[in-house]
N, C-alpha and C. Protein backbone atom coordinates (compact mmCIF):
# COMPACT_ATOMS: atom_id res chain seq x y z
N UNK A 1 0.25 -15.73 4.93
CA UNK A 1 0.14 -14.29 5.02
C UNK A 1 0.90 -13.66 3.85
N UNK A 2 0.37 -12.78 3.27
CA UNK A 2 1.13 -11.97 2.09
C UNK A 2 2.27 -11.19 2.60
N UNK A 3 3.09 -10.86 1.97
CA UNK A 3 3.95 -9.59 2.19
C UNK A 3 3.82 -8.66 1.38
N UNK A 4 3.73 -7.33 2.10
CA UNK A 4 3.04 -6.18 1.12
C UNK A 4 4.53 -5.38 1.47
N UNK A 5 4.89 -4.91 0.35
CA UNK A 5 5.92 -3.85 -0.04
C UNK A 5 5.85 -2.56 -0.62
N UNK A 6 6.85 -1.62 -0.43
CA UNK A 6 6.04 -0.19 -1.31
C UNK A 6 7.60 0.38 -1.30
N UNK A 7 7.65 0.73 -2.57
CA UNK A 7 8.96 1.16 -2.81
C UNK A 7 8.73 2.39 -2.47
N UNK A 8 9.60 3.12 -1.59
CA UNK A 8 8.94 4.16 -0.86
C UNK A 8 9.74 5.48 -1.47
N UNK A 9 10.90 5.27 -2.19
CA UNK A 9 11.72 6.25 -3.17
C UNK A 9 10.92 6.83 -4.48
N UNK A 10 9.75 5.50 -4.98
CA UNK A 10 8.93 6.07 -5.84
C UNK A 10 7.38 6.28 -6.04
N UNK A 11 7.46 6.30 -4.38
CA UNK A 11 5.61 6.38 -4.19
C UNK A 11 5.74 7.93 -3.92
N UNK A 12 4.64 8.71 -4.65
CA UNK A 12 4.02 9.75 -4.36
C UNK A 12 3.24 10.12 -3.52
N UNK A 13 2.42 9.74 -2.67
CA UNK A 13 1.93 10.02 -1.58
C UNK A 13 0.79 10.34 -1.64
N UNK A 14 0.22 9.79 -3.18
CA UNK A 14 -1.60 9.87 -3.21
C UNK A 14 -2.33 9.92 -2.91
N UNK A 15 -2.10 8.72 -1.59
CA UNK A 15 -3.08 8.50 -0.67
C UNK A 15 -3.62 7.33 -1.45
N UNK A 16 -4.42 6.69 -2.45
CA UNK A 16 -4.55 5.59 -3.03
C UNK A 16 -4.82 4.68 -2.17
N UNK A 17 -3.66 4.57 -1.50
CA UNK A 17 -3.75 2.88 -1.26
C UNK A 17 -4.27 3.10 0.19
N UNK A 18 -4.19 3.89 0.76
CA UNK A 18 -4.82 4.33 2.17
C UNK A 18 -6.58 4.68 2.55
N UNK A 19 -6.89 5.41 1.50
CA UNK A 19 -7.91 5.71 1.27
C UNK A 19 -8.88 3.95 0.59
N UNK A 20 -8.20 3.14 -0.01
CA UNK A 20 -8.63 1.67 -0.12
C UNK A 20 -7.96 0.98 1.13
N UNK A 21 -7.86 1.26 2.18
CA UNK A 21 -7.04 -0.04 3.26
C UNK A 21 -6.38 0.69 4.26
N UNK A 22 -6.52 1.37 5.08
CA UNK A 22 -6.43 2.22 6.01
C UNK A 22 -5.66 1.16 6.99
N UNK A 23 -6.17 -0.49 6.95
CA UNK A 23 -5.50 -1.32 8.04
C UNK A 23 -4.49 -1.50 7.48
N UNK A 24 -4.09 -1.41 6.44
CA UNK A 24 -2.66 -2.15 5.67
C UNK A 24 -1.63 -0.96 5.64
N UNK A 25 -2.27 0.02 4.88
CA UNK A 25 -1.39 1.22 4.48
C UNK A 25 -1.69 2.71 5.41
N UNK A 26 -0.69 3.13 5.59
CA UNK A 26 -0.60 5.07 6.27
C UNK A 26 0.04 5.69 5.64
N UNK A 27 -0.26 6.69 5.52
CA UNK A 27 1.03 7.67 5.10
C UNK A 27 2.00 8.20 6.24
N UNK A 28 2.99 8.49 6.02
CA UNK A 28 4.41 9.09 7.27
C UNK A 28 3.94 10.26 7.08
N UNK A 29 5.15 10.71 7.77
CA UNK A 29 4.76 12.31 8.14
C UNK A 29 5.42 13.11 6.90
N UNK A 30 6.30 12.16 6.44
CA UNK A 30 7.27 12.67 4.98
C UNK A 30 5.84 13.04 3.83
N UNK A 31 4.39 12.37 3.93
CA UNK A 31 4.26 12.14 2.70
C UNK A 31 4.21 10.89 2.42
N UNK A 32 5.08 9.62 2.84
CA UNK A 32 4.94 8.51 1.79
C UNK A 32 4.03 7.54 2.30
N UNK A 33 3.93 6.61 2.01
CA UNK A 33 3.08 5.35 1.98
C UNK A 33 3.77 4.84 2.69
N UNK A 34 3.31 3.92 4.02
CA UNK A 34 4.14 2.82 4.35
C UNK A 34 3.16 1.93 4.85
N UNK A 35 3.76 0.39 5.09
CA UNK A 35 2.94 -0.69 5.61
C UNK A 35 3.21 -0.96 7.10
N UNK A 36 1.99 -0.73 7.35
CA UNK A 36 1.33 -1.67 8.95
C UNK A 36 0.89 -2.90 9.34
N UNK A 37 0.64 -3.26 8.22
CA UNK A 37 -0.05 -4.58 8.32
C UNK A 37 0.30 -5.30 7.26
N UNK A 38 0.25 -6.48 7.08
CA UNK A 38 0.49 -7.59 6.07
C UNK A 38 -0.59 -8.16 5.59
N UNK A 39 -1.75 -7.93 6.45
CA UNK A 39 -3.15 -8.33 6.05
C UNK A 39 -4.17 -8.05 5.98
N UNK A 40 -5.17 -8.31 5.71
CA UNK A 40 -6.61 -7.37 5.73
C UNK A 40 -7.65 -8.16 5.42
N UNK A 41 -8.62 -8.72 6.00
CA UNK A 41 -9.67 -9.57 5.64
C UNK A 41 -10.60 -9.50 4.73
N UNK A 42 -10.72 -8.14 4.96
CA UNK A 42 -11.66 -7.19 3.90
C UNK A 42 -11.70 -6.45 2.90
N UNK A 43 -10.04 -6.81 2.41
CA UNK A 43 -9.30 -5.78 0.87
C UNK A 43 -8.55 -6.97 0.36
N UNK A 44 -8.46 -6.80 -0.97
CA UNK A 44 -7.84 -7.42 -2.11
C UNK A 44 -6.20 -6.23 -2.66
N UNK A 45 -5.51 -6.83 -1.66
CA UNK A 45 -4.24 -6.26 -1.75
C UNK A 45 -3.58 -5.94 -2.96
N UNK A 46 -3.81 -7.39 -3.90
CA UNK A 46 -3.30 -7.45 -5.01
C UNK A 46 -3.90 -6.32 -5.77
N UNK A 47 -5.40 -6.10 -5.81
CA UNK A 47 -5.98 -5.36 -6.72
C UNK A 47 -5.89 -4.07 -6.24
N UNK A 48 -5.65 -3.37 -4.88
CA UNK A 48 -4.85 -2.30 -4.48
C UNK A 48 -3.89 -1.87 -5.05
N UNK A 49 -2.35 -2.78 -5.39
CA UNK A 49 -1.59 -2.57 -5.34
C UNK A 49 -1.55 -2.01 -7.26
N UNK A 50 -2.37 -2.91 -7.70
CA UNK A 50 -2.59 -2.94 -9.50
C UNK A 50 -3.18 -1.59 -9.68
N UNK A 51 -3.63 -0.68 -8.49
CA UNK A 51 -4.31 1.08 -8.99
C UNK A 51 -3.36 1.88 -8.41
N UNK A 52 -2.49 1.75 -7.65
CA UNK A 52 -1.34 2.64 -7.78
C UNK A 52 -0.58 3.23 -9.19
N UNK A 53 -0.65 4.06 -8.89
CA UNK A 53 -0.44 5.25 -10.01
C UNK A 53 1.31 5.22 -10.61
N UNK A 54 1.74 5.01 -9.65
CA UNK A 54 2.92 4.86 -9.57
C UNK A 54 3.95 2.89 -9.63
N UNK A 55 3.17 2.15 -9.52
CA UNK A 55 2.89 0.88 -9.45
C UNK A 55 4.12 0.48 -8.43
N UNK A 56 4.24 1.37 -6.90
CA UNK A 56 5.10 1.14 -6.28
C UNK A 56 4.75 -0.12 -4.93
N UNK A 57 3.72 -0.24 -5.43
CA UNK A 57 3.35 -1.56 -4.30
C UNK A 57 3.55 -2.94 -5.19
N UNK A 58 4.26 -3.34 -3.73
CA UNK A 58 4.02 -5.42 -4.36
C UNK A 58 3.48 -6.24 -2.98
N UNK A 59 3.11 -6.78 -4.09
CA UNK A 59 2.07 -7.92 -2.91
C UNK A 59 2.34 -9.61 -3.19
N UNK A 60 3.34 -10.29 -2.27
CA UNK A 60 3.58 -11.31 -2.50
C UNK A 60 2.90 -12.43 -1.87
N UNK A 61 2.52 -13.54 -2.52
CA UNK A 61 1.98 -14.43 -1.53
C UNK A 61 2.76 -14.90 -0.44
């Protein structure tokens, strides 16, 4: 299983990664990005994490 991270001091709250992976990523009520899930059958995390604007996601194997 991957571990998905999001530095949450320098994510903007784009929406990005939510709008690609709704099972993995939400936004809080602050605004930010956070993770729900570690996995997703049907998204390429890595290549999620590579269109963040902010390049505050990591995706480890």
């Amino acid at each position: 299983m991957a571990k998905v991270t999001i530095d949450e001091s320098a994510c903007v709250g784009c929406g990005l990664c939510v709008n690609a992976c709704s099972t993995v990523f939400e936004l809080s009520e602050d605004g930010v990005a956070k993770v729900k899930a570690h996995e997703c059958s049907d998204c390429d995390l890595k290549d999620i994490a590579s269109q963040c604007p902010v390049n505050c996601i990591t995706v480890e194997d």
